[in-house]
C-alpha atoms as a PDB file:
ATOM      1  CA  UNK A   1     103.645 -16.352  46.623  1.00  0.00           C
ATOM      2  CA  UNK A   2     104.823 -16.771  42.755  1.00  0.00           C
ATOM      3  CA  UNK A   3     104.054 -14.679  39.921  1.00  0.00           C
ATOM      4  CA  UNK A   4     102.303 -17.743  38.650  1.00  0.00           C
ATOM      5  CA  UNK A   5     100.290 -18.319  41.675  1.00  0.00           C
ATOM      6  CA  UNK A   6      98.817 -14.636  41.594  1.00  0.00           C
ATOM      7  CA  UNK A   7      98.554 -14.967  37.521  1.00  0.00           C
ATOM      8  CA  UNK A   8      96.491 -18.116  38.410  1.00  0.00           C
ATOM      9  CA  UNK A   9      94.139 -16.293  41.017  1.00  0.00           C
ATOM     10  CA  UNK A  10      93.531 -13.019  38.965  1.00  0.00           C
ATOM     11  CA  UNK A  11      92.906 -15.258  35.825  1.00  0.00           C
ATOM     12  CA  UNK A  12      90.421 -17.571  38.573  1.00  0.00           C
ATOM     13  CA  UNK A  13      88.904 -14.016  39.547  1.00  0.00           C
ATOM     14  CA  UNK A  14      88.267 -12.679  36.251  1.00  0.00           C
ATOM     15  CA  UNK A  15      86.711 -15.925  35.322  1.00  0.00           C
ATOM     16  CA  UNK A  16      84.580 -15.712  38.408  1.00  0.00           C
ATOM     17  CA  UNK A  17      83.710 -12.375  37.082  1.00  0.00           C
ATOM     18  CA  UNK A  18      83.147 -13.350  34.112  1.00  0.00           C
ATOM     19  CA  UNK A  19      80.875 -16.407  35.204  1.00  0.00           C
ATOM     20  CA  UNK A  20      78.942 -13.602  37.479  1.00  0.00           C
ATOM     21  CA  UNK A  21      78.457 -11.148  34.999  1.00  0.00           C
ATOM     22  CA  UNK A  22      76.989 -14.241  32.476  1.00  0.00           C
ATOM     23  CA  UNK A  23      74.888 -15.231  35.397  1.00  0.00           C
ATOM     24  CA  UNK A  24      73.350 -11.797  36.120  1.00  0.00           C
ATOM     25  CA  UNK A  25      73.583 -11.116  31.929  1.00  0.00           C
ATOM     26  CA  UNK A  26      71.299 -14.204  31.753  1.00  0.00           C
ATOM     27  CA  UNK A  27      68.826 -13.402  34.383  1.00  0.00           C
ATOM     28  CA  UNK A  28      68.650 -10.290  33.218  1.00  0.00           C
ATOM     29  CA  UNK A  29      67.645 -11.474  29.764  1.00  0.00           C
ATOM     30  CA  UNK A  30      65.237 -14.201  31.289  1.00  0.00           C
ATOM     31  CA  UNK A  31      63.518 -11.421  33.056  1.00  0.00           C
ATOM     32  CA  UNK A  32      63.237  -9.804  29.981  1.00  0.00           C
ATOM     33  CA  UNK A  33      62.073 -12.707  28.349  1.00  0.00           C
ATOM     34  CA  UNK A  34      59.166 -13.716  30.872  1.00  0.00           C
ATOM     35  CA  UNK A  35      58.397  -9.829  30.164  1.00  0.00           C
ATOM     36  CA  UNK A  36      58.283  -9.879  26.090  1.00  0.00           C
ATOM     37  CA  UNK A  37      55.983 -13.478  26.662  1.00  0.00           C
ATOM     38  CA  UNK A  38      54.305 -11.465  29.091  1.00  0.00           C
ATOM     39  CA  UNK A  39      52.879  -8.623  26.878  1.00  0.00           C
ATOM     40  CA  UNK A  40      52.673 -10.878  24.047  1.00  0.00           C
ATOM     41  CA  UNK A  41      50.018 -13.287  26.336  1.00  0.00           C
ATOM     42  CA  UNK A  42      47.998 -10.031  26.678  1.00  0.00           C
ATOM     43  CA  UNK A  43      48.452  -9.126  23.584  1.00  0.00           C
ATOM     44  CA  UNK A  44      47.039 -12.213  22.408  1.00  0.00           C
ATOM     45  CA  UNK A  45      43.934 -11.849  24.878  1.00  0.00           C
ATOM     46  CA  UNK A  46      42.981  -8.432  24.183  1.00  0.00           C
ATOM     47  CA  UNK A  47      43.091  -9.624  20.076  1.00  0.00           C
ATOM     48  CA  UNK A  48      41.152 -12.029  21.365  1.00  0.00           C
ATOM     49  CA  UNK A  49      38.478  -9.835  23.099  1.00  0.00           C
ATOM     50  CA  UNK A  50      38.818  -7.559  20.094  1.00  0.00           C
ATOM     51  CA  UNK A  51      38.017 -10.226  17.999  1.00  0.00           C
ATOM     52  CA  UNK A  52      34.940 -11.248  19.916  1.00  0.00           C
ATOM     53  CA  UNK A  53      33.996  -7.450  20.084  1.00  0.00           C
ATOM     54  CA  UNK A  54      34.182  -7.532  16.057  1.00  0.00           C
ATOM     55  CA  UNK A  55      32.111 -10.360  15.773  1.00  0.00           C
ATOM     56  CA  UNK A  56      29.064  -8.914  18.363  1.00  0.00           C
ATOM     57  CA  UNK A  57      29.006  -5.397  16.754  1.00  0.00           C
ATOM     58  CA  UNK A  58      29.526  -6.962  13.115  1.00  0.00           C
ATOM     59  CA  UNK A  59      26.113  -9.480  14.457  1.00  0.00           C
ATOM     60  CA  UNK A  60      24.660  -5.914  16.164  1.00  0.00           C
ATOM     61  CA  UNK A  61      24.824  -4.008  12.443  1.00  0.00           C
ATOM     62  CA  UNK A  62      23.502  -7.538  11.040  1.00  0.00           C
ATOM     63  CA  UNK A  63      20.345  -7.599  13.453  1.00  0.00           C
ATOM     64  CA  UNK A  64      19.799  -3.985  12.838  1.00  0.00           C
ATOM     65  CA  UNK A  65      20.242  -3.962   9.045  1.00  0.00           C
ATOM     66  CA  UNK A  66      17.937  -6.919   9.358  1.00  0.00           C
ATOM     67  CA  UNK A  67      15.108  -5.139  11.707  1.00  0.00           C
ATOM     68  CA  UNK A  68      15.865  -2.069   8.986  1.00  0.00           C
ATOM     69  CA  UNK A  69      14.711  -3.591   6.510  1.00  0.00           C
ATOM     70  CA  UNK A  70      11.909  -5.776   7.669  1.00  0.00           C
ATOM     71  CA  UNK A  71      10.563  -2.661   8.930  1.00  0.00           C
ATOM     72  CA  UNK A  72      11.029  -0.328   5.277  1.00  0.00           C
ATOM     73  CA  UNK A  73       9.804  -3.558   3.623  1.00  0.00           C
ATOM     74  CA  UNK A  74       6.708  -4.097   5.502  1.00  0.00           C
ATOM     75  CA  UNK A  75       6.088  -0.447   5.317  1.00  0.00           C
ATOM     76  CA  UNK A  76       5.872  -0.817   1.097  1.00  0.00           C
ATOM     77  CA  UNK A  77       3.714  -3.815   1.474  1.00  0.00           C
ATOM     78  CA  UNK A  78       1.525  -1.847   3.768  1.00  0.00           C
ATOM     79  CA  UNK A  79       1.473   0.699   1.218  1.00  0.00           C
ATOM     80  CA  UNK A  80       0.871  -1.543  -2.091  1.00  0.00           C
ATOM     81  CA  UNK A  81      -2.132  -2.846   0.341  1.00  0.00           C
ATOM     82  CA  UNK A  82      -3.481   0.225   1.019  1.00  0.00           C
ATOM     83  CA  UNK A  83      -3.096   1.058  -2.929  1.00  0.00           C
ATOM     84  CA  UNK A  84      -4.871  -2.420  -3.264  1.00  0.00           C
ATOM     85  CA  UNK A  85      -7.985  -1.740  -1.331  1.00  0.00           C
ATOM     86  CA  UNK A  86      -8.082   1.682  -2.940  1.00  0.00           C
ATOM     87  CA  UNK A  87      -8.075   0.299  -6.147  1.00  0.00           C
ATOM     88  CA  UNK A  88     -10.826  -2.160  -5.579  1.00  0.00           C
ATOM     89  CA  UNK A  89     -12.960   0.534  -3.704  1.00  0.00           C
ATOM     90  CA  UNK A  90     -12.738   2.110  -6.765  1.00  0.00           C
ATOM     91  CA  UNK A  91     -13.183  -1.790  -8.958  1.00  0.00           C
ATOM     92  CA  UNK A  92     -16.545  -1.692  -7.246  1.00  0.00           C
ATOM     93  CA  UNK A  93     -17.619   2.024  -7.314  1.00  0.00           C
ATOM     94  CA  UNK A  94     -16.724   1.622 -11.683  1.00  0.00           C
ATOM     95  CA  UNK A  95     -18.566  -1.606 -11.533  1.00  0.00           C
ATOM     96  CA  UNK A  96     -21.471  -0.113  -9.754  1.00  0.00           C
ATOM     97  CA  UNK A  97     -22.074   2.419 -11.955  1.00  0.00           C
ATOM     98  CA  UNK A  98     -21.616  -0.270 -14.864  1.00  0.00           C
ATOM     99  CA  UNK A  99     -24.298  -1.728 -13.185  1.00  0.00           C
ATOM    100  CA  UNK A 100     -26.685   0.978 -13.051  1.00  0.00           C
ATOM    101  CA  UNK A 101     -25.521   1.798 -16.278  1.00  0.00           C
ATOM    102  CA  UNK A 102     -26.541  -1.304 -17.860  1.00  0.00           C
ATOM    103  CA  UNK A 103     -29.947  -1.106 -16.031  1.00  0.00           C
ATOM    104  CA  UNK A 104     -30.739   2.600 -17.422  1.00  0.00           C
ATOM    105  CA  UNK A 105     -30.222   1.084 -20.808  1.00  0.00           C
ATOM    106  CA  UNK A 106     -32.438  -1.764 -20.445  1.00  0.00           C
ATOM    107  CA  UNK A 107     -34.950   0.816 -19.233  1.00  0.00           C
ATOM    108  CA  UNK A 108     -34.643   2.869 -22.210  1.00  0.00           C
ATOM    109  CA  UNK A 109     -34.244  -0.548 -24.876  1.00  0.00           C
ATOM    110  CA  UNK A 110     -37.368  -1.792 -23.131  1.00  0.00           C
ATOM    111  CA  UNK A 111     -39.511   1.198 -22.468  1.00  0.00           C
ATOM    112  CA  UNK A 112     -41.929   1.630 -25.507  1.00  0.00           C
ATOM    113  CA  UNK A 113     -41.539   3.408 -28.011  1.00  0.00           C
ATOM    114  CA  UNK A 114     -44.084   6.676 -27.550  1.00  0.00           C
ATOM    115  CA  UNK A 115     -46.463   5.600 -31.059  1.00  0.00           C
ATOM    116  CA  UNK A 116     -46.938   2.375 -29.169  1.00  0.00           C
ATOM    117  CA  UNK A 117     -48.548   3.814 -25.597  1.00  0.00           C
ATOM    118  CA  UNK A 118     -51.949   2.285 -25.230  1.00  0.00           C
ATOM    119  CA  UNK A 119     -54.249   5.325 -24.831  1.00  0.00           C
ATOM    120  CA  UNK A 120     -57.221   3.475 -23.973  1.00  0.00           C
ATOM    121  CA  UNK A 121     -55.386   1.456 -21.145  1.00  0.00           C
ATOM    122  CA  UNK A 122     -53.926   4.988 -19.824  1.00  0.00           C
ATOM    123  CA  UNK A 123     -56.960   6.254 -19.641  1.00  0.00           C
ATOM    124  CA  UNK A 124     -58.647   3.427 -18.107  1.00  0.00           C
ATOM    125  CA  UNK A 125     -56.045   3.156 -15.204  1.00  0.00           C
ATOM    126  CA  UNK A 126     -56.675   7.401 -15.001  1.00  0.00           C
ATOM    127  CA  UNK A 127     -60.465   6.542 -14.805  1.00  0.00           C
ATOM    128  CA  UNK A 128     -59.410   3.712 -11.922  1.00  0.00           C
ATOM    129  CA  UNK A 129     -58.365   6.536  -9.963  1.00  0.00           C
ATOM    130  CA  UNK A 130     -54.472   5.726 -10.541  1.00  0.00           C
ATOM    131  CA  UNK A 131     -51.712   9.355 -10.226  1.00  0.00           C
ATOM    132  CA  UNK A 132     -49.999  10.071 -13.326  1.00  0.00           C
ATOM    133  CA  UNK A 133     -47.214   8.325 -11.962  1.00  0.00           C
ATOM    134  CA  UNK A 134     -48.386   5.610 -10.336  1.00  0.00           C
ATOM    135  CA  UNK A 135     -49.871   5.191 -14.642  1.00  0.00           C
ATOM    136  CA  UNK A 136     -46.276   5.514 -15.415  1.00  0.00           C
ATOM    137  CA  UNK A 137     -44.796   3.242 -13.171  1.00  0.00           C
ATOM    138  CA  UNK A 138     -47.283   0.020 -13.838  1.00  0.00           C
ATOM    139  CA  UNK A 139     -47.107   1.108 -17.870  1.00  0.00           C
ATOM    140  CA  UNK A 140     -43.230   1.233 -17.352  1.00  0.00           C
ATOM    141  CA  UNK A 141     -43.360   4.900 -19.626  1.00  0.00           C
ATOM    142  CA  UNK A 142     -42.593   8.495 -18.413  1.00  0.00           C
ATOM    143  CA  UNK A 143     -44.454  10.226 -16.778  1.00  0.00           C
ATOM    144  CA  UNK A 144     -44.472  12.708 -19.454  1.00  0.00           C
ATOM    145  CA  UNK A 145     -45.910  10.627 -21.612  1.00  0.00           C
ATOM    146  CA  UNK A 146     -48.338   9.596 -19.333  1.00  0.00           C
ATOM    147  CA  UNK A 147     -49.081  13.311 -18.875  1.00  0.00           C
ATOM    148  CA  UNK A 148     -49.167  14.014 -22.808  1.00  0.00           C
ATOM    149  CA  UNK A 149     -51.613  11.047 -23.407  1.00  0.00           C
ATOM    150  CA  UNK A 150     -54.474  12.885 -20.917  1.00  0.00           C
ATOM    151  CA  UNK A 151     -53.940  16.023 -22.027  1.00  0.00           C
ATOM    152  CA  UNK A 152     -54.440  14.676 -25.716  1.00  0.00           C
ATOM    153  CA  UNK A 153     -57.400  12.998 -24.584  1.00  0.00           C
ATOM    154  CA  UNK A 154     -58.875  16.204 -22.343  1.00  0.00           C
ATOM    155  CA  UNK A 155     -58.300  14.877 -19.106  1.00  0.00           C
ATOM    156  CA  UNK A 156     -56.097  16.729 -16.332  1.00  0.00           C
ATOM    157  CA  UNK A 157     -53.429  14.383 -15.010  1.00  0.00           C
ATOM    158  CA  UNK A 158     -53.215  13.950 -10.934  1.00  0.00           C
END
C-alpha cells in the first residue's frame, strides 16, 4: 500500500467523520428545533387560554360592576320615593289643615256679629224647648252668646 493510498483513506475517513458528525450535528439541532416549536405551540395556547381567561373575568367585573350599580341605583330611587310619599303625606296633612283653616275663617267672616243676634228669635227657639246649643247651632252663633242673650233676658239656659 502507498503513502498516497493511506493519505487517500484517512482523508476518505475524516470526511466520513466529518459527514457523521454533520449528520448527528443536524439531528441534533432538528431535535432541538421540533423542541423550541414545541414550547412555542404551547406557549401560544396557554396565551391563548390566558387571553380567553382575561376576557371572562374582565366580562365577570363588567356584570358585577353592572349588578353593583343597578342595585346602589335602585336603592336611591327607592329612597327619593320614599322621600316622595313622605313629602306628599305631608302635601296633604298642610293642605288639610289649609282646609280647615279656610273653613274656621268662613265661620268666623260669616258668624254675626254679636249687636246683630236676634233676641226675640233666641228666645223663641228657648221657649220651643230648643238646648242652648242646639239655639247656637241652627242660629250659627256661640253658644256663649246664646247663653248671654237668656241671661240678659232672665231666662236660665239648658
Amino acid at each position: 500500500m502507498s503513502e498516497d493510498t493511506l493519505i487517500i483513506y484517512i482523508l476518505a475517513a475524516c470526511l466520513l467523520l466529518m459527514a457523521v458528525f454533520l449528520i448527528v450535528k443536524e439531528y441534533s439541532a432538528a431535535k432541538e428545533t421540533k423542541k423550541i416549536i414545541s414550547a412555542l405551540r404551547a406557549t401560544q395556547k396557554a396565551k391563548s387560554a390566558i387571553e380567553h381567561d382575561l376576557k371572562i373575568a374582565q366580562q365577570n367585573a363588567l356584570d358585577q360592576l353592572k349588578n353593583q350599580s343597578a342595585a346602589i341605583l335602585s336603592e336611591h330611587i327607592r329612597a327619593m320615593q320614599d322621600e316622595l310619599r313622605d313629602m306628599q303625606v305631608e302635601n296633604d296633612t298642610r293642605a288639610l289643615r289649609i282646609e280647615r283653616l279656610e273653613e274656621r275663617i268662613n265661620e268666623f267672616v260669616s258668624a254675626p256679629n254679636p249687636a246683630e243676634i236676634d233676641a226675640s228669635r233666641v228666645i223663641a227657639l228657648y221657649n220651643s224647648g230648643f238646648s242652648s246649643n242646639e239655639i247656637a247651632r241652627q242660629l250659627k252663633i256661640n253658644q256663649s252668646e246664646v247663653v248671654l242673650t237668656l241671661r240678659l233676658n232672665n231666662l236660665e239656659p239648658r
